[in-house]
N, C-alpha and C. Protein backbone atom coordinates (compact mmCIF):
# COMPACT_ATOMS: atom_id res chain seq x y z
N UNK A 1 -5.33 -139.94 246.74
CA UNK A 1 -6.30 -138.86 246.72
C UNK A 1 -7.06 -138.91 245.41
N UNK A 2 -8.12 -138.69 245.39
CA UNK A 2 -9.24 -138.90 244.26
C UNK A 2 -9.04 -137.62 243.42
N UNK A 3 -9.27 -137.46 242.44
CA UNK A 3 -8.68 -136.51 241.40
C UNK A 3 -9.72 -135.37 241.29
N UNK A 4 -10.72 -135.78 241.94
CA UNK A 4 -11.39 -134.47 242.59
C UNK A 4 -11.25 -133.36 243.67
N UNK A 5 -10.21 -134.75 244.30
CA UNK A 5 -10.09 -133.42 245.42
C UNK A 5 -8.63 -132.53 245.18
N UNK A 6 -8.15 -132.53 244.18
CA UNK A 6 -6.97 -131.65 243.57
C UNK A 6 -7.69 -130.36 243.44
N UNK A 7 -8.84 -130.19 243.16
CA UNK A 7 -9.28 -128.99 242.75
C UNK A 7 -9.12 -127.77 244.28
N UNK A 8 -9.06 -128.25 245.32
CA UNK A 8 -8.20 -127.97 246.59
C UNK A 8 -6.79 -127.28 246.67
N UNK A 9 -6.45 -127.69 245.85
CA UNK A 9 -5.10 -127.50 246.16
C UNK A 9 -4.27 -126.43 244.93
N UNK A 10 -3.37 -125.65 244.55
CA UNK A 10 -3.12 -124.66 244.21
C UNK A 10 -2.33 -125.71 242.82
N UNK A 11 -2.63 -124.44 241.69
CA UNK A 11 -1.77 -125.25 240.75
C UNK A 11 -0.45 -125.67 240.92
N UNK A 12 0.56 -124.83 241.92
CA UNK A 12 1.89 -125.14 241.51
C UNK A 12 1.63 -126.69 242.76
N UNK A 13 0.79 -126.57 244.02
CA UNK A 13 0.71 -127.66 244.58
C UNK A 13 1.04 -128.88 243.59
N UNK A 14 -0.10 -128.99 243.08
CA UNK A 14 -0.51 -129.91 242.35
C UNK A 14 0.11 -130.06 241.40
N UNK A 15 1.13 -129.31 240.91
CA UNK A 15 2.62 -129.80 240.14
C UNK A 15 3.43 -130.37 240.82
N UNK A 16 3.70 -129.75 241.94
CA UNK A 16 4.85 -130.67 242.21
C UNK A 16 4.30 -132.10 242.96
N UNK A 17 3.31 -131.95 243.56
CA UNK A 17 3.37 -133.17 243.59
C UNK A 17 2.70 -134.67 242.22
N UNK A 18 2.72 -133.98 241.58
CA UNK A 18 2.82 -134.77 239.98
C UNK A 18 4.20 -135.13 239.85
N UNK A 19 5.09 -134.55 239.79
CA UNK A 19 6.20 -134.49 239.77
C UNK A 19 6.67 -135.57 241.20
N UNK A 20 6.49 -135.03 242.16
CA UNK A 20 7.43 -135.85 242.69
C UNK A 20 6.55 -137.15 243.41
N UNK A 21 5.71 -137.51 242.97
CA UNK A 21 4.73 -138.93 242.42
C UNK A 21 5.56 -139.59 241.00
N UNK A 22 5.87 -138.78 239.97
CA UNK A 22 6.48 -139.77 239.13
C UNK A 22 8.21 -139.88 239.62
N UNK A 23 8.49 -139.24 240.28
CA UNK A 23 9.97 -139.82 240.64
C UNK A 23 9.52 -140.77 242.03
N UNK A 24 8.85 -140.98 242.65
CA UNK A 24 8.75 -141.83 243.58
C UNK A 24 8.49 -143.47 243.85
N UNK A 25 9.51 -144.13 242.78
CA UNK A 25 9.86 -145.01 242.73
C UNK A 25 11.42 -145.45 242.21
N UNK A 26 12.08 -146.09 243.17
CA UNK A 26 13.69 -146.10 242.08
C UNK A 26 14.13 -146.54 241.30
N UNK A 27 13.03 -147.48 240.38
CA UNK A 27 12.99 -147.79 239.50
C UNK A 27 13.19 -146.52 237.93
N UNK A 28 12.09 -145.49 238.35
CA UNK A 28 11.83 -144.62 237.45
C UNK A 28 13.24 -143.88 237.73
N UNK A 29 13.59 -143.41 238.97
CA UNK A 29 15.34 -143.19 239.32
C UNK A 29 16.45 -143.29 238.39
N UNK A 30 15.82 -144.85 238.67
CA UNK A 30 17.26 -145.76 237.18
C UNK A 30 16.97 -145.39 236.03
N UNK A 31 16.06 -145.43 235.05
CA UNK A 31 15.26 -145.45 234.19
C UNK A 31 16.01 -143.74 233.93
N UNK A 32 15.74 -142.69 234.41
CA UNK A 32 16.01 -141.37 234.99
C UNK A 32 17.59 -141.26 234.01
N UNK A 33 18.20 -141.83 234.74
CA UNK A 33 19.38 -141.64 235.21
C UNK A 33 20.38 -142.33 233.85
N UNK A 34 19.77 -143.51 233.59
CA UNK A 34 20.12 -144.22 232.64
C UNK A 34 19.78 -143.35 231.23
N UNK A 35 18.87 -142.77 231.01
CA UNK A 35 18.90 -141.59 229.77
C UNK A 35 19.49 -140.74 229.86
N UNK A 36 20.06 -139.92 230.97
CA UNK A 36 20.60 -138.85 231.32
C UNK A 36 21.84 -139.32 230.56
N UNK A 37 22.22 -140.45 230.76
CA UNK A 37 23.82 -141.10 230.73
C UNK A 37 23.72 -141.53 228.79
N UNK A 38 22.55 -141.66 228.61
CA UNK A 38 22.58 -141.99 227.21
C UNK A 38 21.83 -141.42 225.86
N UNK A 39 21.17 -140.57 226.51
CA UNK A 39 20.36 -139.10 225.54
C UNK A 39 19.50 -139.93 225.05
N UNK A 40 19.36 -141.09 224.73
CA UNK A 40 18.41 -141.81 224.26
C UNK A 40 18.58 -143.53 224.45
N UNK A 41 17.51 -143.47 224.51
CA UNK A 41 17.64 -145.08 224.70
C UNK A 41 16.06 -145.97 224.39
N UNK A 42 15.98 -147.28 224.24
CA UNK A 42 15.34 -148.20 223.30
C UNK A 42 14.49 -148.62 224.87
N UNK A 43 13.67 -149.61 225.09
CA UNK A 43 13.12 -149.85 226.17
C UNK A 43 13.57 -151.02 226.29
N UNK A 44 14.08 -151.87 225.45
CA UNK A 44 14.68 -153.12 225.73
C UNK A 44 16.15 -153.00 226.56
N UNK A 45 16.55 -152.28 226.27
CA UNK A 45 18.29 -151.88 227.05
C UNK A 45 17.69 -151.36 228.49
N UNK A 46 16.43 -150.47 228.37
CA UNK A 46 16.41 -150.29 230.15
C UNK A 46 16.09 -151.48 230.94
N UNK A 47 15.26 -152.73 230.55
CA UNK A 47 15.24 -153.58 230.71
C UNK A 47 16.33 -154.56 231.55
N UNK A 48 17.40 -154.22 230.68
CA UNK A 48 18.55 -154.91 231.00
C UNK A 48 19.08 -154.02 232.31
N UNK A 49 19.13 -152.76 231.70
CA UNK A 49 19.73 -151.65 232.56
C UNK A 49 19.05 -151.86 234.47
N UNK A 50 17.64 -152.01 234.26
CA UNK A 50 16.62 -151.81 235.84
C UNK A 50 16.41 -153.54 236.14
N UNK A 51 16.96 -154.12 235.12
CA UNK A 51 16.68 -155.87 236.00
C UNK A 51 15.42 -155.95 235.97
N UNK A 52 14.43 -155.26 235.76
CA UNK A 52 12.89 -155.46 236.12
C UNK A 52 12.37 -156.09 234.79
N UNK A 53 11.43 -157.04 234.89
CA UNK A 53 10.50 -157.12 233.71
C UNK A 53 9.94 -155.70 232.51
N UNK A 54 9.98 -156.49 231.32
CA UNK A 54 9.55 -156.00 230.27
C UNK A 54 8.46 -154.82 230.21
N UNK A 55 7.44 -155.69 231.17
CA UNK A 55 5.59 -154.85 231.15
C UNK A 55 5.80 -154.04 232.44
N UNK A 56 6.93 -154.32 233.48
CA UNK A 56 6.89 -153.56 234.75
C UNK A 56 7.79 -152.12 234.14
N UNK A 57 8.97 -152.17 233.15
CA UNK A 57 9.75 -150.98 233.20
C UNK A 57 8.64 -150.25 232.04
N UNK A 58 7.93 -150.88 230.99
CA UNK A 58 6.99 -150.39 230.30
C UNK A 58 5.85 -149.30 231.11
N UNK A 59 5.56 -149.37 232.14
CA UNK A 59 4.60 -149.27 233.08
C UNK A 59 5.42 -147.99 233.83
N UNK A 60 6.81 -148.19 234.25
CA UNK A 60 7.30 -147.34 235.29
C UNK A 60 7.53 -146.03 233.64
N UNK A 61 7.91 -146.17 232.57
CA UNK A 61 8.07 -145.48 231.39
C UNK A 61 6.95 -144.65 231.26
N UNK A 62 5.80 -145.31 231.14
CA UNK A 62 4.36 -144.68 231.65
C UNK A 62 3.96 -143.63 231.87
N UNK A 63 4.89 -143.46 233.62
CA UNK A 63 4.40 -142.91 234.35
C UNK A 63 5.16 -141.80 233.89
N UNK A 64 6.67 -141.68 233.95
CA UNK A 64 7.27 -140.68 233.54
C UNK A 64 6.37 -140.35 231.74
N UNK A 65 5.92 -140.43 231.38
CA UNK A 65 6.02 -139.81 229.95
C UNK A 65 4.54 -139.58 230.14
N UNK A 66 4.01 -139.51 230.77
CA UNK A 66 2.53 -138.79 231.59
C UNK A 66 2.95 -138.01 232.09
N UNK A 67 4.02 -137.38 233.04
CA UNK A 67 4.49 -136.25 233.70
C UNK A 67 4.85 -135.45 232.89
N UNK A 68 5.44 -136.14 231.34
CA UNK A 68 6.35 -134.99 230.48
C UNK A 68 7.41 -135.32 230.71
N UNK A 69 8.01 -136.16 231.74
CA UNK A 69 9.49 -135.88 231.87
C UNK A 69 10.35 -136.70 230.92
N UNK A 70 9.30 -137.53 230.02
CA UNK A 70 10.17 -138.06 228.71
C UNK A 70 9.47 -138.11 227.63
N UNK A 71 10.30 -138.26 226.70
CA UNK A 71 9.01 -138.28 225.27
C UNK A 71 9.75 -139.54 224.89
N UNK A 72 8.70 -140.10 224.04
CA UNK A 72 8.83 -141.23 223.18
C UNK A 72 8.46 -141.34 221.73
N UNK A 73 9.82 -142.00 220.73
CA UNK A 73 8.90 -141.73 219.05
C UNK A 73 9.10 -143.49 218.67
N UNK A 74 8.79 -143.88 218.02
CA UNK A 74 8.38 -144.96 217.58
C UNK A 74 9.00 -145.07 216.62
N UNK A 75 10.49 -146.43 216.73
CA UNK A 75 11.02 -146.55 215.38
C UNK A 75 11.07 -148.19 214.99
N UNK A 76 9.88 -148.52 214.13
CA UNK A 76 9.51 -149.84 214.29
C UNK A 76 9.09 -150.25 215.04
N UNK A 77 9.56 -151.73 215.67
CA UNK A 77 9.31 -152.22 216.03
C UNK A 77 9.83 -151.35 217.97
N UNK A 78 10.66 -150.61 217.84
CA UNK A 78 10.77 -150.29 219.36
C UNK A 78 10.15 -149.11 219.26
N UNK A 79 10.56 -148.51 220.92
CA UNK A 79 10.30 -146.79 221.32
C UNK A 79 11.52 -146.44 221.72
N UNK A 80 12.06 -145.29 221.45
CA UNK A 80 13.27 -144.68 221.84
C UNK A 80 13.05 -143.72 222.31
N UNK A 81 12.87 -143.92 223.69
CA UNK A 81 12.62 -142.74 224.53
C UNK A 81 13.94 -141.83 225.02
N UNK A 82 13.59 -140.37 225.71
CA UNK A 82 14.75 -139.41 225.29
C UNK A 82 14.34 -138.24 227.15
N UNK A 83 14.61 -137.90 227.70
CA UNK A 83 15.15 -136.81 228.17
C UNK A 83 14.20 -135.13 227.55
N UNK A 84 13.05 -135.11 228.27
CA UNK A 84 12.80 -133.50 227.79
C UNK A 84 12.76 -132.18 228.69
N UNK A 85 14.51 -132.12 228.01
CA UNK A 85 14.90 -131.22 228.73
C UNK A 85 14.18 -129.91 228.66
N UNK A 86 13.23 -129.43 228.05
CA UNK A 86 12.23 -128.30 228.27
C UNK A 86 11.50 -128.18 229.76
N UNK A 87 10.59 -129.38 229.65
CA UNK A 87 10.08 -130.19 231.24
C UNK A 87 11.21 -129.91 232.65
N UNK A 88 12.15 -130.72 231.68
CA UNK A 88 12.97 -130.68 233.21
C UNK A 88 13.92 -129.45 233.47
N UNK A 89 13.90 -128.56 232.62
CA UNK A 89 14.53 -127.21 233.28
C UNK A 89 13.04 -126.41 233.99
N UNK A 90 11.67 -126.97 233.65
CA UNK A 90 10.59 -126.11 234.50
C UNK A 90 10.23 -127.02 235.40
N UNK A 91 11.10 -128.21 235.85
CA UNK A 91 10.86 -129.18 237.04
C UNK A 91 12.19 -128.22 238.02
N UNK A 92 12.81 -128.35 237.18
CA UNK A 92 14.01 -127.93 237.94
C UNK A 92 13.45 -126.33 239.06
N UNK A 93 13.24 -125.57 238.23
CA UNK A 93 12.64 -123.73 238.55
C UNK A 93 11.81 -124.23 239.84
N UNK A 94 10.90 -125.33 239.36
CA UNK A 94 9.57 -125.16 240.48
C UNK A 94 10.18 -125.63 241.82
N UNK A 95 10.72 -127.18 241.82
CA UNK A 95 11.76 -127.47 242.95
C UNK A 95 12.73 -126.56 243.76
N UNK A 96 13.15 -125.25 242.64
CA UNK A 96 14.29 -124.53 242.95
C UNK A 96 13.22 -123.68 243.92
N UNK A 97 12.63 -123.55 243.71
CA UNK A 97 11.61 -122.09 244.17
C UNK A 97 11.16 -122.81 245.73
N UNK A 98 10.78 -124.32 245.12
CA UNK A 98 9.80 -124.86 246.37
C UNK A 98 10.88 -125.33 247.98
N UNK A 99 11.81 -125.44 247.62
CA UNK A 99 13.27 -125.48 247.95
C UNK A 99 13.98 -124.29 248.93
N UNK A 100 13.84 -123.47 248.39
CA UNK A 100 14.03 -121.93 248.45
C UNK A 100 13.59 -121.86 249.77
N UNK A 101 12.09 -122.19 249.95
CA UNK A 101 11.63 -121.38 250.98
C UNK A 101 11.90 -122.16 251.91
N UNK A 102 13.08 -123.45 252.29
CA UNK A 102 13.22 -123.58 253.59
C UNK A 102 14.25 -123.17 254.23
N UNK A 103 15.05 -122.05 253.63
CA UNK A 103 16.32 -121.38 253.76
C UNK A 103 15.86 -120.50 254.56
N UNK A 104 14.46 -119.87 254.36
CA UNK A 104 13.81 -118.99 255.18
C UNK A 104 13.39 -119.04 256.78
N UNK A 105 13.79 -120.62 257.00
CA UNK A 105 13.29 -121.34 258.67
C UNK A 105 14.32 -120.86 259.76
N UNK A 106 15.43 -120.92 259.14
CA UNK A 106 16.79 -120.40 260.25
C UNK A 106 16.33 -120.92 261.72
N UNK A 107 15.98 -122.51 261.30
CA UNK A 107 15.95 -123.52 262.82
C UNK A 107 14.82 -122.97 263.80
N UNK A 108 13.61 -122.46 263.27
CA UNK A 108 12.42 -121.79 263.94
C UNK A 108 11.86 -122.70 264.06
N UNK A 109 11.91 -123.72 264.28
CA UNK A 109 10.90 -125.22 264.47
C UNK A 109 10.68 -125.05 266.04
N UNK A 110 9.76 -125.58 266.57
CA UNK A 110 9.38 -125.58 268.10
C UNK A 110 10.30 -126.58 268.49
């Protein structure tokens, strides 16, 4: 969808699906999952960690730290990217909420 036609769609729309565009690969999953497990980590170890090339996990890193869902600081020669858990307790709320309302269906489907 062309980034014009977001203006359509409601802000929290258009959060979550930001959000669940940058988890929609399982790469970013691993990547995910692998900080969770290590509060921080270097981009060369996810490397090792996702099996994927250098410029491809660089790229999937990207995407998450465009969403917010990681930050990165620069120590030398690497990046030690980290987990921002601020982001992801208001990823968490919006999912919880967006979530919520299918408790409300009680099997009313045609």
């Amino acid at each position: 969808m062309g980034a014009s036609k977001t203006i359509l769609f409601t802000k929290e729309q258009n959060e979550i699906a930001t959000i669940a565009k940058a988890l929609s690969h399982p790469a970013r999953i691993a990547i995910i999952q692998s900080l969770l497990k290590k509060n921080a980590c270097v981009c060369g170890d996810l490397v090792e960690e996702t099996g994927l090339a250098q410029s491809t996990t660089s790229q999937h890193l990207k995407e998450l730290k465009k969403a917010g869902m990681i930050q990165g600081t620069v120590e030398g020669v690497n990046v030690c990217y980290c987990i921002d858990a601020k982001i992801w307790t208001k990823y968490a709320h919006v999912f919880t909420k967006f979530f919520a309302s299918i408790a409300q269906l009680k099997d009313q489907c045609c």
